[in-house]
N, C-alpha and C. Protein backbone atom coordinates (compact mmCIF):
# COMPACT_ATOMS: atom_id res chain seq x y z
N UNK A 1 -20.27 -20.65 -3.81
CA UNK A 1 -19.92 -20.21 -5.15
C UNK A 1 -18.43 -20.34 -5.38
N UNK A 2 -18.05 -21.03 -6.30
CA UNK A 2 -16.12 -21.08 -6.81
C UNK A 2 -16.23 -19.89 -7.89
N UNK A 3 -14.69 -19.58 -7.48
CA UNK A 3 -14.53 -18.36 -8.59
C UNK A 3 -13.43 -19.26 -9.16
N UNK A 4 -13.42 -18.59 -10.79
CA UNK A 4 -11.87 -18.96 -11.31
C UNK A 4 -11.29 -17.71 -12.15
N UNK A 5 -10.36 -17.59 -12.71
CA UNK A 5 -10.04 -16.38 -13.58
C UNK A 5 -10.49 -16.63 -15.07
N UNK A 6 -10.93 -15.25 -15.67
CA UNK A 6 -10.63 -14.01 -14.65
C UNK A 6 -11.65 -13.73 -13.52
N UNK A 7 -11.36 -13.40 -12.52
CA UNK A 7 -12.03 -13.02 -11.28
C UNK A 7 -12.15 -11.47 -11.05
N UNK A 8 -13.86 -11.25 -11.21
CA UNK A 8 -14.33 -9.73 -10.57
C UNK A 8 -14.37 -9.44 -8.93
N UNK A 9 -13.65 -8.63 -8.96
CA UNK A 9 -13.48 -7.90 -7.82
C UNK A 9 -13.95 -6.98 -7.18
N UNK A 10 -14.87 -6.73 -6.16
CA UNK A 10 -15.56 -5.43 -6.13
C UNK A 10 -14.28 -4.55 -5.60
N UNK A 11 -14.76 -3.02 -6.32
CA UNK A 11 -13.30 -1.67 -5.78
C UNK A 11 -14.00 -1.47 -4.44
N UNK A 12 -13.62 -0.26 -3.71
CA UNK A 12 -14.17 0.20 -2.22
C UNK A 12 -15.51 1.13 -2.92
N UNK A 13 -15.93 1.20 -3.62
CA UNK A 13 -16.91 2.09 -4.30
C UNK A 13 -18.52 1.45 -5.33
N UNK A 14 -17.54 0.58 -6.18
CA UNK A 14 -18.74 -0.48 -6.85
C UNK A 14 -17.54 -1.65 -7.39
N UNK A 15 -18.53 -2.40 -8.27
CA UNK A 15 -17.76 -3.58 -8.54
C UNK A 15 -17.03 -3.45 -10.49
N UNK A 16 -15.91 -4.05 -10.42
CA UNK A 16 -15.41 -3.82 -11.53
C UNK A 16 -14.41 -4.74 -12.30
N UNK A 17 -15.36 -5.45 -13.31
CA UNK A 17 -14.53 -6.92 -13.79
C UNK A 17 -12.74 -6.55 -14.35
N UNK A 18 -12.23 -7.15 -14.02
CA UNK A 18 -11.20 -7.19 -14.74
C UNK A 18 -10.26 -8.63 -15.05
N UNK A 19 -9.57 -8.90 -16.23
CA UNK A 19 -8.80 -10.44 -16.20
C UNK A 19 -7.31 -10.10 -15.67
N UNK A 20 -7.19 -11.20 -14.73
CA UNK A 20 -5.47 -11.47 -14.10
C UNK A 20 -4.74 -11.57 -15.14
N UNK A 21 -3.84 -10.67 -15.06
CA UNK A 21 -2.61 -10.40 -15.73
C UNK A 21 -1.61 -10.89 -14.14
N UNK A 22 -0.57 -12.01 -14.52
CA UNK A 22 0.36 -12.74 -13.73
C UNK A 22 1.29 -11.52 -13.04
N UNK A 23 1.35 -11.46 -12.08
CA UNK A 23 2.12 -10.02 -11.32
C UNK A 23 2.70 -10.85 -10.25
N UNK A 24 4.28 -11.38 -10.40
CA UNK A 24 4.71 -11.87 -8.78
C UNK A 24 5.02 -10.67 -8.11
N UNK A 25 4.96 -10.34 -6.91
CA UNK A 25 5.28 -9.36 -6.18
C UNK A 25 6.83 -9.77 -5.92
N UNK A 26 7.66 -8.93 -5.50
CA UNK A 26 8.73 -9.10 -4.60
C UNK A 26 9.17 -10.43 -3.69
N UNK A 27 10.08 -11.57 -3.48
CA UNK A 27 10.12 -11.93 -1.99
C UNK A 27 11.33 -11.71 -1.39
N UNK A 28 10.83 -12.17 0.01
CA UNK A 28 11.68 -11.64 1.23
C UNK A 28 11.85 -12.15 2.13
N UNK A 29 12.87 -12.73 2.76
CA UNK A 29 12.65 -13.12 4.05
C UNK A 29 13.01 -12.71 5.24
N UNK A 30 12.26 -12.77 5.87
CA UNK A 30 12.88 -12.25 7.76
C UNK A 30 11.73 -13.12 8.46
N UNK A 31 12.54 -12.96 9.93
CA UNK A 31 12.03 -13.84 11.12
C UNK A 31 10.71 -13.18 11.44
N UNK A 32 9.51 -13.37 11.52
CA UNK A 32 8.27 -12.67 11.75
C UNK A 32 7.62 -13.53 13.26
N UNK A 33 6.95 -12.73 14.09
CA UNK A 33 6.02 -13.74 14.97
C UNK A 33 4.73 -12.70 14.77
N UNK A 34 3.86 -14.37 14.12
CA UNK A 34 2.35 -13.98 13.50
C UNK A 34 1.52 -13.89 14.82
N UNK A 35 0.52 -12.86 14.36
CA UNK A 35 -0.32 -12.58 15.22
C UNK A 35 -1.56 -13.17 15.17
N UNK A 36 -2.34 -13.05 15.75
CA UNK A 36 -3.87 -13.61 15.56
C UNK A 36 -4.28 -13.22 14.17
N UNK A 37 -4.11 -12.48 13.01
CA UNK A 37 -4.99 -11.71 12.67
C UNK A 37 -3.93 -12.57 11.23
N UNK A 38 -2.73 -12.78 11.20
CA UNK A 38 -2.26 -13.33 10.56
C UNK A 38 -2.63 -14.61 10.37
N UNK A 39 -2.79 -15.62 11.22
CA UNK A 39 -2.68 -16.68 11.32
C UNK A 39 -4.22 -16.65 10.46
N UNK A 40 -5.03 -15.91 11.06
CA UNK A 40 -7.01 -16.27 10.14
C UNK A 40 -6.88 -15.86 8.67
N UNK A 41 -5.61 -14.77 8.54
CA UNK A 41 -5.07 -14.51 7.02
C UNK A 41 -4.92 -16.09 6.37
N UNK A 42 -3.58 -16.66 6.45
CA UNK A 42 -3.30 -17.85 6.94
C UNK A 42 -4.32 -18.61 6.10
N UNK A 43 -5.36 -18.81 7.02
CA UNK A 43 -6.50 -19.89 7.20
C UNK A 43 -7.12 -19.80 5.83
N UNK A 44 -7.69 -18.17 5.45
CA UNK A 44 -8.40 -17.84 4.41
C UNK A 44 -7.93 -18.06 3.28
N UNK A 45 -6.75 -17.88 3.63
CA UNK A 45 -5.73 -17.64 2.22
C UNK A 45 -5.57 -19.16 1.57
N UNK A 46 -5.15 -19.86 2.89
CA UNK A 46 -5.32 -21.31 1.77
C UNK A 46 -6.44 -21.76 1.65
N UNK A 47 -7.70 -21.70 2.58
CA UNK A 47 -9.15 -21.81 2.10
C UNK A 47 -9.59 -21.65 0.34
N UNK A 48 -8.67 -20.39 0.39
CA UNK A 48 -9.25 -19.69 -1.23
C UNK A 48 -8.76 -20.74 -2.41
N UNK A 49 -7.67 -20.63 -1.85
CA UNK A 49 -6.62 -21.16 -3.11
C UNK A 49 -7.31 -22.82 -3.04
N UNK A 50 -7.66 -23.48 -1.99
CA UNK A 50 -8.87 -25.03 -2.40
C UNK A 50 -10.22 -24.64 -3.28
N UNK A 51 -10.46 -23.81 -2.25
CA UNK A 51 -11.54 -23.96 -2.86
C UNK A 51 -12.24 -23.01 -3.89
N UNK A 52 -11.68 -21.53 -4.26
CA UNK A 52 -11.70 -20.15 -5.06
C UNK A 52 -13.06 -19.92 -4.68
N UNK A 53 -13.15 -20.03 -3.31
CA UNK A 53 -14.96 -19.68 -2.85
C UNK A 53 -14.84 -18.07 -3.12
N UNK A 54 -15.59 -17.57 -3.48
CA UNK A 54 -16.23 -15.76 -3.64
C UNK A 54 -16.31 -15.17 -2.18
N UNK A 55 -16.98 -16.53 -1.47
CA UNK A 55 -17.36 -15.66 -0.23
C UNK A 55 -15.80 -15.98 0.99
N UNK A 56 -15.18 -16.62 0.81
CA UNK A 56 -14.04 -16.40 1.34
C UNK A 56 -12.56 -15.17 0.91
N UNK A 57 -12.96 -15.19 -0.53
CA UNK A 57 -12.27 -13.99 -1.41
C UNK A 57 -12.72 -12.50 -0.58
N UNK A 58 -13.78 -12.68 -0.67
CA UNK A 58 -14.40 -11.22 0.27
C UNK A 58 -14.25 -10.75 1.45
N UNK A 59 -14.05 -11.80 2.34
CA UNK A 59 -13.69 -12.21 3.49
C UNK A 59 -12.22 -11.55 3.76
N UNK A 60 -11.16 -11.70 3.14
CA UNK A 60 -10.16 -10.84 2.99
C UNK A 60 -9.76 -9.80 2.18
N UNK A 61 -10.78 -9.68 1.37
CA UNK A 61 -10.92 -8.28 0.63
C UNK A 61 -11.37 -6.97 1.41
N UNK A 62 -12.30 -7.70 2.27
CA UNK A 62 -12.96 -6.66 3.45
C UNK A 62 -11.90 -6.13 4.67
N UNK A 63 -11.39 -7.49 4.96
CA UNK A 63 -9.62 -7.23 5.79
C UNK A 63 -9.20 -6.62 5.56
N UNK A 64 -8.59 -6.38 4.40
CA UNK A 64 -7.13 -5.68 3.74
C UNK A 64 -7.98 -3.92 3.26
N UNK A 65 -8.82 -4.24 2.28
CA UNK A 65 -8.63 -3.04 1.29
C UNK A 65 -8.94 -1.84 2.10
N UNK A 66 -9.76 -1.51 2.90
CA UNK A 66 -9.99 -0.07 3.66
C UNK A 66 -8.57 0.83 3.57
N UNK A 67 -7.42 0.19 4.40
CA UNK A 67 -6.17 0.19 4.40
C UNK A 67 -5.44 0.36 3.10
N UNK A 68 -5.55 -0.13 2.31
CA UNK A 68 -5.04 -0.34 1.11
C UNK A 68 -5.94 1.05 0.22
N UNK A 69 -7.03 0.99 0.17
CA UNK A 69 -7.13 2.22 -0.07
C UNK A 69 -7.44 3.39 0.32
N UNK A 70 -7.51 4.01 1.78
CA UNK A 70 -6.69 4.90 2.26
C UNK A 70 -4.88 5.34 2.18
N UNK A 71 -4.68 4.25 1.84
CA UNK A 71 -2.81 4.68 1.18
C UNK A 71 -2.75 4.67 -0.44
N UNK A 72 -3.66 4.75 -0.86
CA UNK A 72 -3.61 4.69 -2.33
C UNK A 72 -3.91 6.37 -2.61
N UNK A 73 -5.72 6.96 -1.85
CA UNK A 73 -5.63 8.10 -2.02
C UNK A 73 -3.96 8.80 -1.17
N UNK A 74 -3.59 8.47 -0.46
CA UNK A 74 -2.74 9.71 -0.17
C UNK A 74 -1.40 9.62 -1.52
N UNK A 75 -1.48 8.51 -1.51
CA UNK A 75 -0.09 8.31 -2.49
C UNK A 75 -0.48 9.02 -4.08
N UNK A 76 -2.17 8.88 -4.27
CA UNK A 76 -2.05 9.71 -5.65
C UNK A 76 -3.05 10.97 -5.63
N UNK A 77 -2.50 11.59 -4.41
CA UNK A 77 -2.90 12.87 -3.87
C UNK A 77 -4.68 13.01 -4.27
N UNK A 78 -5.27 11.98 -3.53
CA UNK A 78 -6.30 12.04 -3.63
C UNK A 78 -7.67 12.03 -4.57
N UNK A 79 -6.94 11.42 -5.67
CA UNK A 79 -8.35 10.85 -6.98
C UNK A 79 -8.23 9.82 -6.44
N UNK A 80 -9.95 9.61 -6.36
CA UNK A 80 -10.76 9.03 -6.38
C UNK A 80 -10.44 7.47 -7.14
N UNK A 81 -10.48 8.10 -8.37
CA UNK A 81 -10.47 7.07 -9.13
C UNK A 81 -9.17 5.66 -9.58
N UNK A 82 -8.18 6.95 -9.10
CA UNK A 82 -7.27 6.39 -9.11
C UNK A 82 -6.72 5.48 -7.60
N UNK A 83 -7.32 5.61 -6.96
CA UNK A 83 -7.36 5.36 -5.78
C UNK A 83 -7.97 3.65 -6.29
N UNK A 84 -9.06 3.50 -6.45
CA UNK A 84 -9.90 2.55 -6.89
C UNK A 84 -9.09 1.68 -7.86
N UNK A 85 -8.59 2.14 -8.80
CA UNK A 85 -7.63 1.69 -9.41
C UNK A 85 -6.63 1.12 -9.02
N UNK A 86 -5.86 1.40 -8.44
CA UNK A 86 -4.37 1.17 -7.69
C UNK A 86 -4.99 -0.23 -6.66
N UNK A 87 -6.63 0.18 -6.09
CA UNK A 87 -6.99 -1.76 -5.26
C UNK A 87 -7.19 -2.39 -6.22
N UNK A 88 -7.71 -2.07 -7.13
CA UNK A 88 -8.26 -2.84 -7.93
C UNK A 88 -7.16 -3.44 -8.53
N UNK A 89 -5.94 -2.90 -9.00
CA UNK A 89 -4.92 -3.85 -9.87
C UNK A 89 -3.94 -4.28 -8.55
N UNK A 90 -3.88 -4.14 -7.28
CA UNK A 90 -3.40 -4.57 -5.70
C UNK A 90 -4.03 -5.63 -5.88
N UNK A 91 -5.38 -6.03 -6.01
CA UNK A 91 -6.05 -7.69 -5.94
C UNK A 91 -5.76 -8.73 -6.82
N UNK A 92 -5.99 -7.71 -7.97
CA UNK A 92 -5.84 -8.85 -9.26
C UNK A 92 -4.33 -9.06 -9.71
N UNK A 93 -3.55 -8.45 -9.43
CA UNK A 93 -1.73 -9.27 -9.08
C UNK A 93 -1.71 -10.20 -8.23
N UNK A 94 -2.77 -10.02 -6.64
CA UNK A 94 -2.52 -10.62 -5.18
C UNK A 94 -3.04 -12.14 -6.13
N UNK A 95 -3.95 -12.27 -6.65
CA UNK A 95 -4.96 -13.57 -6.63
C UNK A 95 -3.96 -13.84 -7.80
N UNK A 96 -3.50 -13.36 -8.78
CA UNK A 96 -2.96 -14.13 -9.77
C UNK A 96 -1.45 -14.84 -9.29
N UNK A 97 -0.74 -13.94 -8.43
CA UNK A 97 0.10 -14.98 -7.70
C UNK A 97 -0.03 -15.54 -6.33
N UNK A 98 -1.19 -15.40 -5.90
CA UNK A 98 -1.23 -16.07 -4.54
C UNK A 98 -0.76 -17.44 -4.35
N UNK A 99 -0.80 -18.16 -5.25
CA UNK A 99 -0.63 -19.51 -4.93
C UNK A 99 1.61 -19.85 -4.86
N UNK A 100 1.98 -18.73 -5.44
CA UNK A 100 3.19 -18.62 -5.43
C UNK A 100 3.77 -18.00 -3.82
N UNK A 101 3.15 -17.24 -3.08
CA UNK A 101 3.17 -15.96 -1.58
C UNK A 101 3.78 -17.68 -0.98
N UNK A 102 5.13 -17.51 0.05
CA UNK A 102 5.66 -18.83 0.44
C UNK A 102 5.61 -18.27 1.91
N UNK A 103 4.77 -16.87 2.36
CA UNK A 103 4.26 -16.70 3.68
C UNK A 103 6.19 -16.32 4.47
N UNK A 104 6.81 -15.37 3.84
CA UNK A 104 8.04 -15.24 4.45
C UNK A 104 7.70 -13.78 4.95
N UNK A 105 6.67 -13.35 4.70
CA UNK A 105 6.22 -12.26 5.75
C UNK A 105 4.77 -12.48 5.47
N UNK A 106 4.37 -11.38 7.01
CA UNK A 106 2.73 -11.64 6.75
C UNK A 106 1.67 -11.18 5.55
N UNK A 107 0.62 -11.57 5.40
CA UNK A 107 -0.30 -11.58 4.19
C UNK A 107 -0.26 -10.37 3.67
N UNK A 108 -0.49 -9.72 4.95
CA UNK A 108 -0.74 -7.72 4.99
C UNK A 108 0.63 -6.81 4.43
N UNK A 109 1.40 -7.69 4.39
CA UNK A 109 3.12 -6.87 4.24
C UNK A 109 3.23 -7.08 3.12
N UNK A 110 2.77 -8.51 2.24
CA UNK A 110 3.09 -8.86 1.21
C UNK A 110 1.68 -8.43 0.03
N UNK A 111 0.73 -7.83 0.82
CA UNK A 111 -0.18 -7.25 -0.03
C UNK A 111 -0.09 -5.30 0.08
N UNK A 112 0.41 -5.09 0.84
CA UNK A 112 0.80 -3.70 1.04
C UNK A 112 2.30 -3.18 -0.23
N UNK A 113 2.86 -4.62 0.26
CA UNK A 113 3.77 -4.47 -1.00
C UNK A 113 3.57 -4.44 -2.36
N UNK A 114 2.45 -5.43 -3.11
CA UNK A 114 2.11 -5.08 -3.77
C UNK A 114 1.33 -3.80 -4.62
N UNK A 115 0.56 -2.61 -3.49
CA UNK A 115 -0.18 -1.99 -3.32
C UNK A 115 1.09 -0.76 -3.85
N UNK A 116 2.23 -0.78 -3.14
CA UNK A 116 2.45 0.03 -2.87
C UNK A 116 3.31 0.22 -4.66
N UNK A 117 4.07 -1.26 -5.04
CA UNK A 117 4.53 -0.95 -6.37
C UNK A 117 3.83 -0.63 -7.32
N UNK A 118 1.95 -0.55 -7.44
CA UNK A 118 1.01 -0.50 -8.20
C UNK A 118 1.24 0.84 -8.09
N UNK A 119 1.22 2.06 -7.19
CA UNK A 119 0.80 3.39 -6.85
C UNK A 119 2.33 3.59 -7.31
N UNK A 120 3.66 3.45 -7.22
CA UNK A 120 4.64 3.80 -7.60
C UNK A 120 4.46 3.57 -9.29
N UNK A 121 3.86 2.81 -10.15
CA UNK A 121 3.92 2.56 -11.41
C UNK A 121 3.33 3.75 -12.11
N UNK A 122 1.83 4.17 -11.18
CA UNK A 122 0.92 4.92 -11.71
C UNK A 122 1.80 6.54 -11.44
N UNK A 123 2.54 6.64 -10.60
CA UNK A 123 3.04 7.99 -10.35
C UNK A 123 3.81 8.32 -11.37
N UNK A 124 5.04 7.16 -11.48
CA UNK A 124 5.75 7.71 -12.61
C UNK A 124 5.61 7.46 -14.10
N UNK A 125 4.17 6.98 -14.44
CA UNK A 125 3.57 7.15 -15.60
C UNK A 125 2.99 8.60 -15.76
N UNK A 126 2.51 9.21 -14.40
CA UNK A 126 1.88 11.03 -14.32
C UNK A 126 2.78 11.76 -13.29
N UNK A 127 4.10 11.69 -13.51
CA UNK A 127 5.01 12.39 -13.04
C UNK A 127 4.83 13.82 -13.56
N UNK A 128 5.10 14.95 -12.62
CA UNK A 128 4.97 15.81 -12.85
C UNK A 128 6.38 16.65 -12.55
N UNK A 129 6.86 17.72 -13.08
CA UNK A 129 7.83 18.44 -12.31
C UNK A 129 8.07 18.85 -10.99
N UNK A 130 7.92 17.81 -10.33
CA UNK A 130 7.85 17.96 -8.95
C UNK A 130 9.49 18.08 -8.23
N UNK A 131 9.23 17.84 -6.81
CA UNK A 131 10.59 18.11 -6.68
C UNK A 131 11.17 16.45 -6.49
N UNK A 132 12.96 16.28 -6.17
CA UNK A 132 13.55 15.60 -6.31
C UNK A 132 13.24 14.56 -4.98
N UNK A 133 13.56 13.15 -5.46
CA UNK A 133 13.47 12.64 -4.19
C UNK A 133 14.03 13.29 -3.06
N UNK A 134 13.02 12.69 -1.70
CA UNK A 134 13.38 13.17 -0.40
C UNK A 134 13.63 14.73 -0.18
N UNK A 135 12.89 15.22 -1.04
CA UNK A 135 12.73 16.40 -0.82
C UNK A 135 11.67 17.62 -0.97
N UNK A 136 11.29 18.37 -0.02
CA UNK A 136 9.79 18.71 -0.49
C UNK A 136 10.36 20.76 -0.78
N UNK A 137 8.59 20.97 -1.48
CA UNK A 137 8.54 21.98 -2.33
C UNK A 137 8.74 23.20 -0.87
N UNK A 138 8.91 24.33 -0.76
CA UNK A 138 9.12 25.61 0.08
C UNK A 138 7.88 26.22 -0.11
N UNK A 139 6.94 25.78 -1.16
CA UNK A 139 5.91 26.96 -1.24
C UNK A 139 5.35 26.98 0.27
N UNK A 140 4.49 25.89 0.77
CA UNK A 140 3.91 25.92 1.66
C UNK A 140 4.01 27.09 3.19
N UNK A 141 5.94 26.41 3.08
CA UNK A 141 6.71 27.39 4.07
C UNK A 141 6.24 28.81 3.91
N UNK A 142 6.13 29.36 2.81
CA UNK A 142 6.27 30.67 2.66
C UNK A 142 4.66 31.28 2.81
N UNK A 143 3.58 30.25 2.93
CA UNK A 143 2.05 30.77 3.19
C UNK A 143 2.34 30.75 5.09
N UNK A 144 1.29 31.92 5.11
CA UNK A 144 0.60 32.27 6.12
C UNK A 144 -0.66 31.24 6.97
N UNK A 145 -0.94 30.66 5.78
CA UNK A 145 -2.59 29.97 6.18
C UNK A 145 -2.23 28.62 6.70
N UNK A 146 -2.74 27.99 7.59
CA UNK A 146 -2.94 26.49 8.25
C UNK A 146 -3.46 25.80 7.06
N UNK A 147 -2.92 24.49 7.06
CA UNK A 147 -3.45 23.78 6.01
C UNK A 147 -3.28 22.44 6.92
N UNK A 148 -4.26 21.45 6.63
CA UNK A 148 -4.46 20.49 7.41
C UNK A 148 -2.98 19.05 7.07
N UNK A 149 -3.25 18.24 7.42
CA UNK A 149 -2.42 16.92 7.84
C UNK A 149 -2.59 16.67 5.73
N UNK A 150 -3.33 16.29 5.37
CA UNK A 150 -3.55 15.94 4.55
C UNK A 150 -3.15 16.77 3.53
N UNK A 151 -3.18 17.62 3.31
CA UNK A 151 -2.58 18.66 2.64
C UNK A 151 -1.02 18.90 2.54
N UNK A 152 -0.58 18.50 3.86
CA UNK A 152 0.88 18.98 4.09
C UNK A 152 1.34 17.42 3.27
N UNK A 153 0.52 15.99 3.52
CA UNK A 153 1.09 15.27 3.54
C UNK A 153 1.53 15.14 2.00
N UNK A 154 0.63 15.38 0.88
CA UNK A 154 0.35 15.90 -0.21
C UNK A 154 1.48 16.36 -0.68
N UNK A 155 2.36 17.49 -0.28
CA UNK A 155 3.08 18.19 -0.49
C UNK A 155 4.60 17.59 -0.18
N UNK A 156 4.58 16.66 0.23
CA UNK A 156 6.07 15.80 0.75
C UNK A 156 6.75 15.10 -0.49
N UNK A 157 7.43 14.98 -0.68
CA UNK A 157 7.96 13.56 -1.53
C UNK A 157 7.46 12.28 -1.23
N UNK A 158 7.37 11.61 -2.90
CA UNK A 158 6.87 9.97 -2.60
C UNK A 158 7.48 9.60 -1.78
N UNK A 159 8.99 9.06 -1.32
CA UNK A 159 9.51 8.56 -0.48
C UNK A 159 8.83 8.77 0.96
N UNK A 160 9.11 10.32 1.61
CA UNK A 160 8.31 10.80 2.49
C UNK A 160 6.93 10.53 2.88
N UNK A 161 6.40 10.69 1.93
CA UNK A 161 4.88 10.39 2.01
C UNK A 161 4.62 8.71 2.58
N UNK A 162 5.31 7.76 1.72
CA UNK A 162 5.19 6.47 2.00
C UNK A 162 5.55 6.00 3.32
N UNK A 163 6.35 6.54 3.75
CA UNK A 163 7.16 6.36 4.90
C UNK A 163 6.40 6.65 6.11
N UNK A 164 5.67 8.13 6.21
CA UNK A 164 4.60 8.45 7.30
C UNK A 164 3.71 7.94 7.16
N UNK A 165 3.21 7.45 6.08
CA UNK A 165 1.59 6.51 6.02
C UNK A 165 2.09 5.42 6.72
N UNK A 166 3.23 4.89 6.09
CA UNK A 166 3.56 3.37 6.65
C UNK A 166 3.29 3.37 7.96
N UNK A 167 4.48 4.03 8.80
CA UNK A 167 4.47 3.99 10.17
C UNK A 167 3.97 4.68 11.01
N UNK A 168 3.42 5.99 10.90
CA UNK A 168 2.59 6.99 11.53
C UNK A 168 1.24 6.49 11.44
N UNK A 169 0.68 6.59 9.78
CA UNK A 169 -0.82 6.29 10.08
C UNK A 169 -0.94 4.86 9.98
N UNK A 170 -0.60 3.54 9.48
CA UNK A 170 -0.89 2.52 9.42
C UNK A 170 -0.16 1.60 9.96
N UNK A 171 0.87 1.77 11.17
CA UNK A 171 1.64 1.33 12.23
C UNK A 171 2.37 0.12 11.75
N UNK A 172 2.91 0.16 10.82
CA UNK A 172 3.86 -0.85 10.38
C UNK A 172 5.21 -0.63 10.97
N UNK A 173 6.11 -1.73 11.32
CA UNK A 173 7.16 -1.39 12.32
C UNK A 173 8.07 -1.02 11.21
N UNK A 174 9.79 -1.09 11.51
CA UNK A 174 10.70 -0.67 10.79
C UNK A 174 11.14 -1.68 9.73
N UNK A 175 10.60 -3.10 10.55
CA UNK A 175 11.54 -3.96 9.81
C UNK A 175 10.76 -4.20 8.57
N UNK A 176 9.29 -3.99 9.19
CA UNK A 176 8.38 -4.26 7.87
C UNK A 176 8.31 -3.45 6.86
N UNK A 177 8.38 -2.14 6.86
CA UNK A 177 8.68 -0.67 6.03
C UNK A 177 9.96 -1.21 5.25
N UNK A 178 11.34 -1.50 5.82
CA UNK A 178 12.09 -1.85 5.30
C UNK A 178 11.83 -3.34 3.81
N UNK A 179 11.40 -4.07 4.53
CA UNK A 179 10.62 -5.12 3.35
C UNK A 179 9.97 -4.29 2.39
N UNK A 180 8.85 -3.66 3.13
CA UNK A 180 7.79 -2.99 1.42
C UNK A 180 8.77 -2.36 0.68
N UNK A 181 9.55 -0.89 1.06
CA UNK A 181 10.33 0.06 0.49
C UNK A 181 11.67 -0.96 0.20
N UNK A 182 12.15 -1.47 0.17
CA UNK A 182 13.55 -2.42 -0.43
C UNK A 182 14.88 -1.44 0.65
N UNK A 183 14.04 -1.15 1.63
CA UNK A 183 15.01 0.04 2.46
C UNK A 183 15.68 -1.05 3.69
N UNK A 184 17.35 -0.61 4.16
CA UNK A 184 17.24 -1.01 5.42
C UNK A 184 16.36 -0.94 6.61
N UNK A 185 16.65 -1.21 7.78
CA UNK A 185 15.66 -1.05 8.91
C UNK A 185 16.56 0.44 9.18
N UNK A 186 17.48 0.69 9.22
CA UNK A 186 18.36 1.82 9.84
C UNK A 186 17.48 3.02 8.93
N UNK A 187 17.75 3.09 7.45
CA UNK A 187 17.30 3.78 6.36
C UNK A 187 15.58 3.84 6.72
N UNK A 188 14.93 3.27 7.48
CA UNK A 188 13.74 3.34 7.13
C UNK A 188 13.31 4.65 8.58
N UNK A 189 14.22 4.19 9.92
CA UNK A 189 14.55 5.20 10.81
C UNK A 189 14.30 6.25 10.38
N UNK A 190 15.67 6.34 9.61
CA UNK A 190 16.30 7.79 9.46
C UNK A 190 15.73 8.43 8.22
N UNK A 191 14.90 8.13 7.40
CA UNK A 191 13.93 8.52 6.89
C UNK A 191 12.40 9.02 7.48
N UNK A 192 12.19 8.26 8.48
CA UNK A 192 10.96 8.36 8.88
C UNK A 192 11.57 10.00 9.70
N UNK A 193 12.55 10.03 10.70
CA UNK A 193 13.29 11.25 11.24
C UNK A 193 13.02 12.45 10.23
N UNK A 194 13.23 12.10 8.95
CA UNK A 194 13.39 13.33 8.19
C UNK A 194 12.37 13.85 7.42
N UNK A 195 11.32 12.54 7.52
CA UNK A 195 10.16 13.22 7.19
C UNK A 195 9.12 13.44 7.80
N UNK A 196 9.27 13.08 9.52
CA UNK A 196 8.50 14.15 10.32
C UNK A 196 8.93 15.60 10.23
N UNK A 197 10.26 15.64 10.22
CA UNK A 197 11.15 16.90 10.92
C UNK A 197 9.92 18.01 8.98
N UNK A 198 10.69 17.75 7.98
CA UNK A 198 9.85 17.78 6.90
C UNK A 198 7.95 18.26 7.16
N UNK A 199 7.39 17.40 7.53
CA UNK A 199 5.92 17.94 7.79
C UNK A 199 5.87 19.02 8.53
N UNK A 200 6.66 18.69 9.75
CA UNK A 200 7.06 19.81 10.67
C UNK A 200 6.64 21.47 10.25
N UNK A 201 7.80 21.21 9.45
CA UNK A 201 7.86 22.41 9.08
C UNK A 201 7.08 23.28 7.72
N UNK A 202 6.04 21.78 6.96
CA UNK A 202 5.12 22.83 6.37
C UNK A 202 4.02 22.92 7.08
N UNK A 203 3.64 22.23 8.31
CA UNK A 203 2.07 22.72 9.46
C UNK A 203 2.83 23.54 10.00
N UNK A 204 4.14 24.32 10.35
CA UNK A 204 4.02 25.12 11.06
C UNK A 204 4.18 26.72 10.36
């Protein structure tokens, strides 16, 4: 089966048409050594772009999105829907500029990146009086009760938050954090430092 645009995408939940609106992501370059998992990225990726097969589209839709949306719920504190949302417009930017991606980092860095400016768009469209960057709220501090990983993580700043998903739960190194976030490698450190020290102290 060839696909062309607009191209339906199934979300992690059901399937949901939508038309490509042109989205270049960011580029970047640094020295990378690809792994196995890159290189079959690689393979698929220009597979698609010959041939716009469906069943090769899926093929790395199944790769990527689990990931992609597990960092979507934490980033928009857990709707559902919005969660679904945030892959869903992560794909249909990826496919509308894929043929532009010149592979100066891997597939996963440069689709995480995208992922991640989609969930930053949607936040500060439902910004709330929250607190200031890199900095989190005291309520927590001041309860008695255990509240789990997810909860605390909830409670951090976007910056914060992005930063421990990146490299805590989804093991992206420094240099690559630095690419997604537009952060140095030093800055991405000494952030990550301050927002363990940060969780720290609302699980305890």
């Amino acid at each position: 089966m060839r696909v062309g645009l607009p191209l339906v995408i199934p979300s992690p939940e059901k399937n949901i048409g939508a038309r490509c609106n042109l989205s270049i992501a960011p580029k970047h370059s640094f020295h990378i050594q690809f792994s196995m998992t890159d290189i079959e990225d690689r393979v698929l990726v220009k597979s698609f772009l010959l041939t716009r097969s469906e069943t090769i589209f899926r093929q790395l839709y199944r790769r990527h999105t689990p990931a992609i949306y597990r960092m979507a719920l934490h980033l928009c504190d857990k709707n559902i829907q919005v969660a679904e949302d945030i892959v869903q417009e992560t794909w249909l930017r990826a496919v509308s500029s894929l043929d532009c991606f010149q592979w100066r980092s891997s597939f996963r860095t440069w689709l995480w990146g995208i992922a991640i400016n989609c969930s930053r768009e949607y936040n500060r469209k439902n910004k709330t009086n929250g607190p200031p960057p890199n900095e989190i709220t005291d309520v927590q501090e001041r309860q008695d009760i255990k509240i789990d990983i997810n909860n605390a993580l909830a409670t951090l700043s976007p910056g914060y938050r992005e930063i421990l998903i990146l490299h805590d739960l989804e093991g992206f190194r420094h240099h690559e954090i630095g690419i997604l976030l537009e952060i140095s490698e030093g800055t991405s450190k000494s952030q990550l430092h301050h927002a363990r020290k940060a969780l720290q102290r609302i699980l305890n």
